[in-house]
Protein backbone atom coordinates (compact mmCIF):
# COMPACT_ATOMS: atom_id res chain seq x y z
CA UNK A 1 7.18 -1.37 -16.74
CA UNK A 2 3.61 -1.80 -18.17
CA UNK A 3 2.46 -0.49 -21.06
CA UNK A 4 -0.75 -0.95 -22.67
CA UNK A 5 -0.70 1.27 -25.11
CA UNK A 6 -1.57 0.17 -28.44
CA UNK A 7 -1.73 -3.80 -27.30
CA UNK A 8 -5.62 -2.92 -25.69
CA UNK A 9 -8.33 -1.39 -24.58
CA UNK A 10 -11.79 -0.40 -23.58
CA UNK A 11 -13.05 -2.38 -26.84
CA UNK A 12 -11.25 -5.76 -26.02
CA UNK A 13 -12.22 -5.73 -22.39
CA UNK A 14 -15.67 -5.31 -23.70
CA UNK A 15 -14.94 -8.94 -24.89
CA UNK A 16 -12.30 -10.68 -22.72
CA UNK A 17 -10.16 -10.42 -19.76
CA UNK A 18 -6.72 -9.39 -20.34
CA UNK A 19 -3.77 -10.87 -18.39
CA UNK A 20 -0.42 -9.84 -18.49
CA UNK A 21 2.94 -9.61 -16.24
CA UNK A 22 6.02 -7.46 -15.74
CA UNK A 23 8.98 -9.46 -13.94
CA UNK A 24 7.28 -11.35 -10.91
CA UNK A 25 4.16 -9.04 -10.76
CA UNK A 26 1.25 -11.09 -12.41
CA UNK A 27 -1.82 -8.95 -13.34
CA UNK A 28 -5.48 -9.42 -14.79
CA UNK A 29 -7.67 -6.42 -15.92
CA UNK A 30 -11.23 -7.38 -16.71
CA UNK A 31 -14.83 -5.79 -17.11
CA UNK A 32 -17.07 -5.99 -13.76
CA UNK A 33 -21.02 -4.77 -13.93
CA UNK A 34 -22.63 -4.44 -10.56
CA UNK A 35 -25.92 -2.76 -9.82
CA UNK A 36 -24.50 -0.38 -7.25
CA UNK A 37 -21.35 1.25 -9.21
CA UNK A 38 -22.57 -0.47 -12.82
CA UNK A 39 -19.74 -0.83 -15.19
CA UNK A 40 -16.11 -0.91 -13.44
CA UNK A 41 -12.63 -2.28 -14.37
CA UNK A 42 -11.15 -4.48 -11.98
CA UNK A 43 -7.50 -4.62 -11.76
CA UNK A 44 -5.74 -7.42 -9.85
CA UNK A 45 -2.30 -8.08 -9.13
CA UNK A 46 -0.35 -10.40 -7.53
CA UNK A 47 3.41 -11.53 -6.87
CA UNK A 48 5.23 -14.48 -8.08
CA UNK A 49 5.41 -17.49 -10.72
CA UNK A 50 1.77 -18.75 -10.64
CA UNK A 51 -0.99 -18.59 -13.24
CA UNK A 52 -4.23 -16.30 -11.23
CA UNK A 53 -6.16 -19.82 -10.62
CA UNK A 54 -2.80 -21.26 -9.40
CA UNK A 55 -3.04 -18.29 -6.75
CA UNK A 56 -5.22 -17.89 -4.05
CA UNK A 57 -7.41 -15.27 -3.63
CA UNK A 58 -6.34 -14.07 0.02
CA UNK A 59 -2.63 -13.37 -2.08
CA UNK A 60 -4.58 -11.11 -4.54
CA UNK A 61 -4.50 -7.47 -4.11
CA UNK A 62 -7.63 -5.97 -6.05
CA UNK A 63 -9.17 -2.27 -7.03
CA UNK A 64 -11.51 -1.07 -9.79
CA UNK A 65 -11.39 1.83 -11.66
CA UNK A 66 -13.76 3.91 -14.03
CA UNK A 67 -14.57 1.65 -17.39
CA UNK A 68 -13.00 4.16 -19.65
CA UNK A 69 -9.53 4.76 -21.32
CA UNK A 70 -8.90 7.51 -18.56
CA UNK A 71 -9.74 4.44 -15.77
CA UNK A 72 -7.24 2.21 -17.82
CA UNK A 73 -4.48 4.88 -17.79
CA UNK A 74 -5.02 4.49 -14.37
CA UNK A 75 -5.48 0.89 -13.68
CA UNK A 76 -1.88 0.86 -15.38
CA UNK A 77 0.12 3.38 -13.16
CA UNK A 78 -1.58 1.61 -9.67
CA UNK A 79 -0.21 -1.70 -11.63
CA UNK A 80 3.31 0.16 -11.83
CA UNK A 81 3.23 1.46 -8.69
CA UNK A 82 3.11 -2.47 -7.43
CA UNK A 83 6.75 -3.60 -9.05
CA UNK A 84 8.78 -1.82 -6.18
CA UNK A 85 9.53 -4.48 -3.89
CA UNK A 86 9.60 -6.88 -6.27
């Protein structure tokens, strides 16, 4: 299970992209800024043994959530939602 309580948050992702990975599920959670939506985090997972530029994109599953602690909170229950068929 994921937890990502007390290793980050909001502050470090301000900074840098965090990666992490439970079992086979392989995860990143970094800061996105578009024009449209303007500050998002972007979760993406994906299954197996590979590093994210070892992986290609089309084996990615992606979704972005509210830049905030509540978003992150968030962004880690989809994540845990994702180990099932693992």
């Amino acid at each position: 299970m994921i937890d990502l309580s007390g290793i980050m948050g909001i502050p470090l992702l301000r900074k840098s992209r965090f990666t992490g990975s439970d079992g086979l599920l392989r995860y990143v959670l970094e800061r996105q800024n578009s024009e449209e939506e303007g500050e998002r985090l972007a979760a993406v997972f994906w299954k197996g043994e590979a590093c994210s530029d070892a992986t290609p994109d089309e084996d990615k599953t992606a979704r972005t959530f509210p830049f905030t602690e509540e978003g992150l909170r968030e962004a880690q229950e989809w994540l845990n939602g994702q180990t099932g068929d693992l």
